[in-house]
N, C-alpha and C. Protein backbone atom coordinates (compact mmCIF):
# COMPACT_ATOMS: atom_id res chain seq x y z
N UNK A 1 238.02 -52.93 44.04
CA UNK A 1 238.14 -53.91 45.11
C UNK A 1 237.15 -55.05 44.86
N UNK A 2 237.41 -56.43 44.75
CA UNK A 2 236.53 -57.41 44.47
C UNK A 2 236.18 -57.95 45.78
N UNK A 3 234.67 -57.96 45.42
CA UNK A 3 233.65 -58.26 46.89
C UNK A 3 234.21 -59.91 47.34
N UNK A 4 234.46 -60.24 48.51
CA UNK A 4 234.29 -61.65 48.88
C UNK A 4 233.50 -62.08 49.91
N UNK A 5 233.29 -63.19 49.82
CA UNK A 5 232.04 -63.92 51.08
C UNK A 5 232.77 -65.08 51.61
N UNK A 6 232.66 -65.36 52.88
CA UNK A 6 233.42 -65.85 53.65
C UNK A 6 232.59 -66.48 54.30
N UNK A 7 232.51 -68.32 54.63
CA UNK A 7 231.81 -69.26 55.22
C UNK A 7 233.12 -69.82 56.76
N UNK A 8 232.22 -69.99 57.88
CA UNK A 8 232.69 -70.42 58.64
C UNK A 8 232.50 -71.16 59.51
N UNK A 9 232.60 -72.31 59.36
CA UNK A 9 232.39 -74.04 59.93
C UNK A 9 233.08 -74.31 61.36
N UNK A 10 232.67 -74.43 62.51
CA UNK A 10 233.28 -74.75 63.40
C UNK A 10 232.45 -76.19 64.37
N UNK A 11 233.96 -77.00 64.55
CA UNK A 11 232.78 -78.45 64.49
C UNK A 11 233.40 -78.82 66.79
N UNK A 12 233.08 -79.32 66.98
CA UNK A 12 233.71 -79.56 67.83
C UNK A 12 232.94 -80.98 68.72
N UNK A 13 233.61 -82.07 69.56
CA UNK A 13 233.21 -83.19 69.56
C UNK A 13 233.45 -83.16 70.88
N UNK A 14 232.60 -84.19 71.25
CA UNK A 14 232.41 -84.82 72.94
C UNK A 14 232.36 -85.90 72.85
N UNK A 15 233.50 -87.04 72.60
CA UNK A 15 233.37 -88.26 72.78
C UNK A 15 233.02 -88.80 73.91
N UNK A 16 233.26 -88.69 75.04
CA UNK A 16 232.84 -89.65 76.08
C UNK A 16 231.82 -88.56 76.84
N UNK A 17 231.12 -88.02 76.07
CA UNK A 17 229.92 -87.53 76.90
C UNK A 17 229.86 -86.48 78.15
N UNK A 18 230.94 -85.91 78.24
CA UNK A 18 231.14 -85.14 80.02
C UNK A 18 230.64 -83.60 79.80
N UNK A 19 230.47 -83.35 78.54
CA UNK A 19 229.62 -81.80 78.73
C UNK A 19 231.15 -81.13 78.18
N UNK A 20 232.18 -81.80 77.76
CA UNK A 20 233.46 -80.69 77.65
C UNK A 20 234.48 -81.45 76.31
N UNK A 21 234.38 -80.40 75.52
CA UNK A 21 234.71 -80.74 74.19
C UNK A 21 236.28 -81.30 74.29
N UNK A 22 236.48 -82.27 73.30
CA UNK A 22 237.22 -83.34 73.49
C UNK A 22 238.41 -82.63 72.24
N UNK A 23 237.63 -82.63 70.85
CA UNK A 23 238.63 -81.85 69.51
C UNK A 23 237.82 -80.89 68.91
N UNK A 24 238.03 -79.84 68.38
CA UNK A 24 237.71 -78.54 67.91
C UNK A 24 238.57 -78.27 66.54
N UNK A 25 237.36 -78.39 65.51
CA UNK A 25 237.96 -77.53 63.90
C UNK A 25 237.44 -76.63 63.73
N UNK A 26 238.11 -75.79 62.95
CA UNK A 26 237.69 -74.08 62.16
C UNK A 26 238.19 -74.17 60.92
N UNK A 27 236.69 -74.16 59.78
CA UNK A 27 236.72 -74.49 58.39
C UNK A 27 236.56 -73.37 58.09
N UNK A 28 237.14 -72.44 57.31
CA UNK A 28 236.92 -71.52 56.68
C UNK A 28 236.91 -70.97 55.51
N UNK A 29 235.84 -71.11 54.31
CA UNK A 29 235.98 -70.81 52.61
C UNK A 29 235.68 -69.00 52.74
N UNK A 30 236.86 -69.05 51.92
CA UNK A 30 236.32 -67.74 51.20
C UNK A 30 236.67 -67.76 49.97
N UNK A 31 235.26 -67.30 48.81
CA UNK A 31 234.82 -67.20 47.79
C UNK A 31 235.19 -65.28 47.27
N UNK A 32 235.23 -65.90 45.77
CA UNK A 32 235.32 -64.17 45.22
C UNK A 32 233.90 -63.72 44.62
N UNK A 33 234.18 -62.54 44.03
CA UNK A 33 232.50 -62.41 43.38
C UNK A 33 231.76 -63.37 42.64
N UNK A 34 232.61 -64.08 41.97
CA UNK A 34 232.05 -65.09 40.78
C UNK A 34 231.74 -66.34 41.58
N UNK A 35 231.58 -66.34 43.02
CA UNK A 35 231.68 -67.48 43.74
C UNK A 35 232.64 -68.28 43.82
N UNK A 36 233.63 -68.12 42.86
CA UNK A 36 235.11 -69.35 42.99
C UNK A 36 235.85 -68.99 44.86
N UNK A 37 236.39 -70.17 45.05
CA UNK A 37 236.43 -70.47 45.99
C UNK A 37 237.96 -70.42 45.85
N UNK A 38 238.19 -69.62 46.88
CA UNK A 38 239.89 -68.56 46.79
C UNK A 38 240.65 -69.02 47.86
N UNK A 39 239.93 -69.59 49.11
CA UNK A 39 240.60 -69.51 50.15
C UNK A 39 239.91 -70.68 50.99
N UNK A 40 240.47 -72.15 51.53
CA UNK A 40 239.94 -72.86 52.47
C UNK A 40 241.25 -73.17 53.72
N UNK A 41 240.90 -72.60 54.70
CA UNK A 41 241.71 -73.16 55.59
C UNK A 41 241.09 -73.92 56.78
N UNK A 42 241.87 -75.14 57.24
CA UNK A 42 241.02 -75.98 58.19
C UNK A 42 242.11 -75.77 59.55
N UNK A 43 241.71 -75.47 60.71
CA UNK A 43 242.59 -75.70 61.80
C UNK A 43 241.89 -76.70 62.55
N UNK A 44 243.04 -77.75 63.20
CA UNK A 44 242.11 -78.51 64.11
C UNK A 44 242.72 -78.31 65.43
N UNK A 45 242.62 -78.70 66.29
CA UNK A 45 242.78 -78.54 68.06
C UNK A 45 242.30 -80.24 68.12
N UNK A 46 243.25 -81.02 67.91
CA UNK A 46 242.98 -82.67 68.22
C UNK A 46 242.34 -82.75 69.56
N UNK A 47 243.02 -81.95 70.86
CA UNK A 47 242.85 -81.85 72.40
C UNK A 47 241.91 -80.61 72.76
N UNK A 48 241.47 -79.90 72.18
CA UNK A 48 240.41 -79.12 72.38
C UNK A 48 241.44 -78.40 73.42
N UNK A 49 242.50 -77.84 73.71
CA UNK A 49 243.04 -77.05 74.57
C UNK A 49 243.66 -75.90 74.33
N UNK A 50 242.77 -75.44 72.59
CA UNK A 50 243.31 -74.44 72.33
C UNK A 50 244.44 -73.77 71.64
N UNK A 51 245.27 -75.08 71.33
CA UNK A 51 246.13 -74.81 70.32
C UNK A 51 246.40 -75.91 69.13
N UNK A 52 246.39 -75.12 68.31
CA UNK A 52 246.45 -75.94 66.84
C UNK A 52 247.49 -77.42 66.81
N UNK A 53 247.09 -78.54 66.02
CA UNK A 53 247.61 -78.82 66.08
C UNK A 53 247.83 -79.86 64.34
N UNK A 54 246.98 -78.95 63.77
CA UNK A 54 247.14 -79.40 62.36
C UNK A 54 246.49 -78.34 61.88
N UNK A 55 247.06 -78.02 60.86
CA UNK A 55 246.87 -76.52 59.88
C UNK A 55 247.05 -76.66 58.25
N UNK A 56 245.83 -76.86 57.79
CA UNK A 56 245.68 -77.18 55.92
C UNK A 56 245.76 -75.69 55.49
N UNK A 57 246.15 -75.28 54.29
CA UNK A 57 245.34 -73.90 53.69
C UNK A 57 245.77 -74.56 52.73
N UNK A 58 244.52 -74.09 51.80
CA UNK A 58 244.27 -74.31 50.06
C UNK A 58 243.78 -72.72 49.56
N UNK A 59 244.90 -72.42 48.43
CA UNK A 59 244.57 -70.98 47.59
C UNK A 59 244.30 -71.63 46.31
N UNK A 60 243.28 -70.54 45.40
CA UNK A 60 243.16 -71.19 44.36
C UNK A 60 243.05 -69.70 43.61
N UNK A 61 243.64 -69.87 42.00
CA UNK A 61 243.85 -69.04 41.31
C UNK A 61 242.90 -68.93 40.06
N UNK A 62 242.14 -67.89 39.41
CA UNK A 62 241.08 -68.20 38.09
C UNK A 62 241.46 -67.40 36.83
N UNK A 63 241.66 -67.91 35.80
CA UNK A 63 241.74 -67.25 34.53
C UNK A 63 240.48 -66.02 34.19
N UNK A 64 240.27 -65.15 33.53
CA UNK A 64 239.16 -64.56 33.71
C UNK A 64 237.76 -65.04 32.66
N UNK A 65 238.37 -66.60 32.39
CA UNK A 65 236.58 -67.16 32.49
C UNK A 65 236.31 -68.55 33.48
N UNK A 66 237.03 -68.31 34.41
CA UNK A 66 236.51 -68.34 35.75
C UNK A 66 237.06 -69.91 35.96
N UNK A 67 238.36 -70.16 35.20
CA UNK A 67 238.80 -72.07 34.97
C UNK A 67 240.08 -71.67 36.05
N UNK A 68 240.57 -72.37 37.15
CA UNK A 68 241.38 -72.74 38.02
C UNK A 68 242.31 -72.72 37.24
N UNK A 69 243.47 -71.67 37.30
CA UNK A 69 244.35 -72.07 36.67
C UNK A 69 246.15 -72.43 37.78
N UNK A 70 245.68 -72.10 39.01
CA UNK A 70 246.83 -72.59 40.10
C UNK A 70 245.73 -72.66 41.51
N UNK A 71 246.81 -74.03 42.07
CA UNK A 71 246.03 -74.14 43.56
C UNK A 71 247.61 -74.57 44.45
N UNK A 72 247.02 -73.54 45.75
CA UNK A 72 248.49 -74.21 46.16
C UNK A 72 248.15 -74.56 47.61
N UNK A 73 248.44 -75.71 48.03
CA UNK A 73 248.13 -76.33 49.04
C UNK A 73 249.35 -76.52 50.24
N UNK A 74 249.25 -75.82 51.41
CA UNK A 74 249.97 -76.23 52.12
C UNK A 74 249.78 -77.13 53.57
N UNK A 75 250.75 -77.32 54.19
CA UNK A 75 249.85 -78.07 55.56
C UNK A 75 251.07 -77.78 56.89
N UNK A 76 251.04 -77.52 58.16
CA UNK A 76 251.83 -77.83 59.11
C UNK A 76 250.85 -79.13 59.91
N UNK A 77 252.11 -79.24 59.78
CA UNK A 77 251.48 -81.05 60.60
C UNK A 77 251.27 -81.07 62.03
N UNK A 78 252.17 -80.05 62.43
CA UNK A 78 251.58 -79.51 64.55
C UNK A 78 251.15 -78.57 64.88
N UNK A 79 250.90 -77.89 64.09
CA UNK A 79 250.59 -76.75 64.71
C UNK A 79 251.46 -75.97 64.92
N UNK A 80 252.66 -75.61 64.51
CA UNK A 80 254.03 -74.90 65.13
C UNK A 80 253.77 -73.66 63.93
N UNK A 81 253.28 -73.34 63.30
CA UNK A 81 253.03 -71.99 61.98
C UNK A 81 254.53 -72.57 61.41
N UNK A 82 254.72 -73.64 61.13
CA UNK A 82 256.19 -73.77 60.34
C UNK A 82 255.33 -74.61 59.02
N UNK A 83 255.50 -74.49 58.20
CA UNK A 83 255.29 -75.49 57.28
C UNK A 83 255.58 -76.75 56.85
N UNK A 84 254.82 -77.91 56.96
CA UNK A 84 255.84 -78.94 56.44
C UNK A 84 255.70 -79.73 55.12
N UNK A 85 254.51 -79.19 54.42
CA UNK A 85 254.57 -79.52 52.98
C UNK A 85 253.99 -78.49 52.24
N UNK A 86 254.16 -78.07 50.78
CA UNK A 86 253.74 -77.39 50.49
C UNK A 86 253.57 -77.58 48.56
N UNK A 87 252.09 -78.10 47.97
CA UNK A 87 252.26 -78.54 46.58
C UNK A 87 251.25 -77.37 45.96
N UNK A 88 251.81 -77.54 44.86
CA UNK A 88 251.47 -76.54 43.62
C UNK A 88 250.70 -77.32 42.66
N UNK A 89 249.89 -76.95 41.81
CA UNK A 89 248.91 -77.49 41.13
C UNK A 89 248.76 -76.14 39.85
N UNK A 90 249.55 -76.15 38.79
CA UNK A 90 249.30 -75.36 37.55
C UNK A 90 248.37 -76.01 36.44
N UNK A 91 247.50 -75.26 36.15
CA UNK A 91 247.05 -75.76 34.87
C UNK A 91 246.66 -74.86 33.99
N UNK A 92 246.88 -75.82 32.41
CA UNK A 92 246.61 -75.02 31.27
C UNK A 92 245.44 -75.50 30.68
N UNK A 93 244.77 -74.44 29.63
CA UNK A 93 243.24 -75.06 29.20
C UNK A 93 243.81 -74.65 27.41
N UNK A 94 242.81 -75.50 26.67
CA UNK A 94 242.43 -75.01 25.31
C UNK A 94 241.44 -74.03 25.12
N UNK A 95 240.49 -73.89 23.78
CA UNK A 95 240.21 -72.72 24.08
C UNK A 95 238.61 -73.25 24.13
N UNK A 96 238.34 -74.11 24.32
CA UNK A 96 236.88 -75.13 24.86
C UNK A 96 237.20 -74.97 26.50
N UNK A 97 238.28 -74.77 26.96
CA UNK A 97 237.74 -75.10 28.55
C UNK A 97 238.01 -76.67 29.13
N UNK A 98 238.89 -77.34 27.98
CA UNK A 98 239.48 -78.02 28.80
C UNK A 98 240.65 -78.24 28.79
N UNK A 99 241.18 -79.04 29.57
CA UNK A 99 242.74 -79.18 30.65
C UNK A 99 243.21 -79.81 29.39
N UNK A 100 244.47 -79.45 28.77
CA UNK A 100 245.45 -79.61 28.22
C UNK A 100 246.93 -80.03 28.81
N UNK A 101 247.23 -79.28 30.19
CA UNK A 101 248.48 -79.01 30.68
C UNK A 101 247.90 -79.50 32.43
N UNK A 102 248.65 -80.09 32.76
CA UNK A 102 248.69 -79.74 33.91
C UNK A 102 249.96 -80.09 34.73
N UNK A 103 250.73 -79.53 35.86
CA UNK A 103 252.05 -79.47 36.45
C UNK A 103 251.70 -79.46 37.54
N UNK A 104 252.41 -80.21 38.68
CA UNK A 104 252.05 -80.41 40.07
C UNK A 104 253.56 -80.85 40.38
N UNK A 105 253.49 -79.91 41.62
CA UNK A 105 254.88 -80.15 42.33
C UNK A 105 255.14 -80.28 43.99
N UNK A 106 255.24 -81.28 44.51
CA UNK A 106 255.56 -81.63 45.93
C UNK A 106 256.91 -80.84 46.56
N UNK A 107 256.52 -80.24 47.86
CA UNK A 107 258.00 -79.96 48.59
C UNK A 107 257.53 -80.24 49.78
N UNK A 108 257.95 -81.40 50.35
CA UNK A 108 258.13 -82.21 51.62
C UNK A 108 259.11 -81.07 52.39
N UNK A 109 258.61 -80.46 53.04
CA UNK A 109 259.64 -79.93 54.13
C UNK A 109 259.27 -77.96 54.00
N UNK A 110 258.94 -77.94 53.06
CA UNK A 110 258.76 -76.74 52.23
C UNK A 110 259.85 -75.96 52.62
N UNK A 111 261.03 -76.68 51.86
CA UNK A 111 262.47 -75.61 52.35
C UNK A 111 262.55 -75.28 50.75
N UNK A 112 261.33 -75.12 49.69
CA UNK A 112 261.70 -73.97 48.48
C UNK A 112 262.72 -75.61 47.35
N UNK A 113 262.44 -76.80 48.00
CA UNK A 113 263.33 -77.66 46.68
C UNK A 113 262.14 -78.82 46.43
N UNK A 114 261.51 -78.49 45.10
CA UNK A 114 260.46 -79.56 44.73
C UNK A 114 261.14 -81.01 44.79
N UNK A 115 260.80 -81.79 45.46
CA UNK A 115 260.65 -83.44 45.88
C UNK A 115 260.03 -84.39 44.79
N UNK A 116 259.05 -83.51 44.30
CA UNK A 116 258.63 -84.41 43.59
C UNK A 116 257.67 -83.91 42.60
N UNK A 117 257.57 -84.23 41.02
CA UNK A 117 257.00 -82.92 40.34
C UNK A 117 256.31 -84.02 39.18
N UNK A 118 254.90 -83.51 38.67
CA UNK A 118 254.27 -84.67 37.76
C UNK A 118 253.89 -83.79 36.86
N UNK A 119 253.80 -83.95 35.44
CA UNK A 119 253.20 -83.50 34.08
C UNK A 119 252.29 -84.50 33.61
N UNK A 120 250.90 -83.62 33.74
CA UNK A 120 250.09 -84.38 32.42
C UNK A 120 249.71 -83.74 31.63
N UNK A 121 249.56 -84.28 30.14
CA UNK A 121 248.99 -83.11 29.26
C UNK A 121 247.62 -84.10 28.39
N UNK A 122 246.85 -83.57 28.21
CA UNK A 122 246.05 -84.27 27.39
C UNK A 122 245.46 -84.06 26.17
N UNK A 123 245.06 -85.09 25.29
CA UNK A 123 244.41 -84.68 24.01
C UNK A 123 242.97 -85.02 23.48
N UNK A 124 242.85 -83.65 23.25
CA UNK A 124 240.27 -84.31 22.88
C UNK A 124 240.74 -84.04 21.01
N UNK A 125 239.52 -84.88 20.95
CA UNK A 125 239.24 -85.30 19.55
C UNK A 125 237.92 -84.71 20.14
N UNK A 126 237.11 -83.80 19.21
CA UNK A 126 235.84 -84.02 19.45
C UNK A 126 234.79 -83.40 20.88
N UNK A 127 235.69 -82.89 21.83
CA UNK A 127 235.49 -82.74 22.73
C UNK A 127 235.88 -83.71 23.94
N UNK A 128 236.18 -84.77 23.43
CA UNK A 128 236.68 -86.20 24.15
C UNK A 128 237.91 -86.42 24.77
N UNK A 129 238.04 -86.69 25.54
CA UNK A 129 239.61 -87.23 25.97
C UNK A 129 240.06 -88.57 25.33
N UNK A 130 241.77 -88.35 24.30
CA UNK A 130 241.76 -89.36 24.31
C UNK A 130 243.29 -89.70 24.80
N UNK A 131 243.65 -91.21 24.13
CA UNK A 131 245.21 -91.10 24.51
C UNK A 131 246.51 -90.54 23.35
């Protein structure tokens, strides 16, 4: 079972001063043993009344020398636990540790049909990036 540690940020605001919170977030990282950072989800409460009304989560995936090799980011935009976007972030490394490959794919709606999908791949001379 791999140990994790779990940080938890909660911010909350009083704009016009009355003693009674106005918007309310809950930041939450959780890290694995190696410290990589596995899990961030942000909820906010725009109206402080208790129910969500924007919902981020970011997962992130590690090769076992510890290089990101997927992150997948989703978001509901009201708060309804429905999803309404949801992008992917793959990457490949050489055997230095750096990014060779990388694939990223948008789904606006997150009904499972990528919208929109980008490839970069790159090349070092030297340790260098070039074109």
């Amino acid at each position: 079972m791999v140990k994790q540690k779990s940080y938890i940020k909660t911010t909350t605001t009083d704009g016009n001063g009355d003693g009674v919170p106005d918007s309310k977030s809950v930041d939450t990282f959780i890290y694995d043993s190696k410290s990589n950072l596995v899990l961030q989800k942000a909820v906010d409460d725009y109206d402080a009344d208790g129910t969500p009304n924007y919902i981020y989560e970011a997962e992130f995936k590690y090769n076992n020398k510890g290089l990101e090799t997927k992150a997948i980011y989703t978001s509901d935009y009201i708060g309804t636990g429905i999803l309404n976007s949801t992008d992917v972030v793959t990457k490949q490394y050489d055997k230095f540790g750096n990014v060779v490959k990388q694939v990223g794919t948008s789904d606006w709606g997150s009904d499972g049909v990528n919208d929109s999908v980008f490839i970069t791949t790159n090349k070092y001379k030297n340790g260098l990036l070039t074109d």
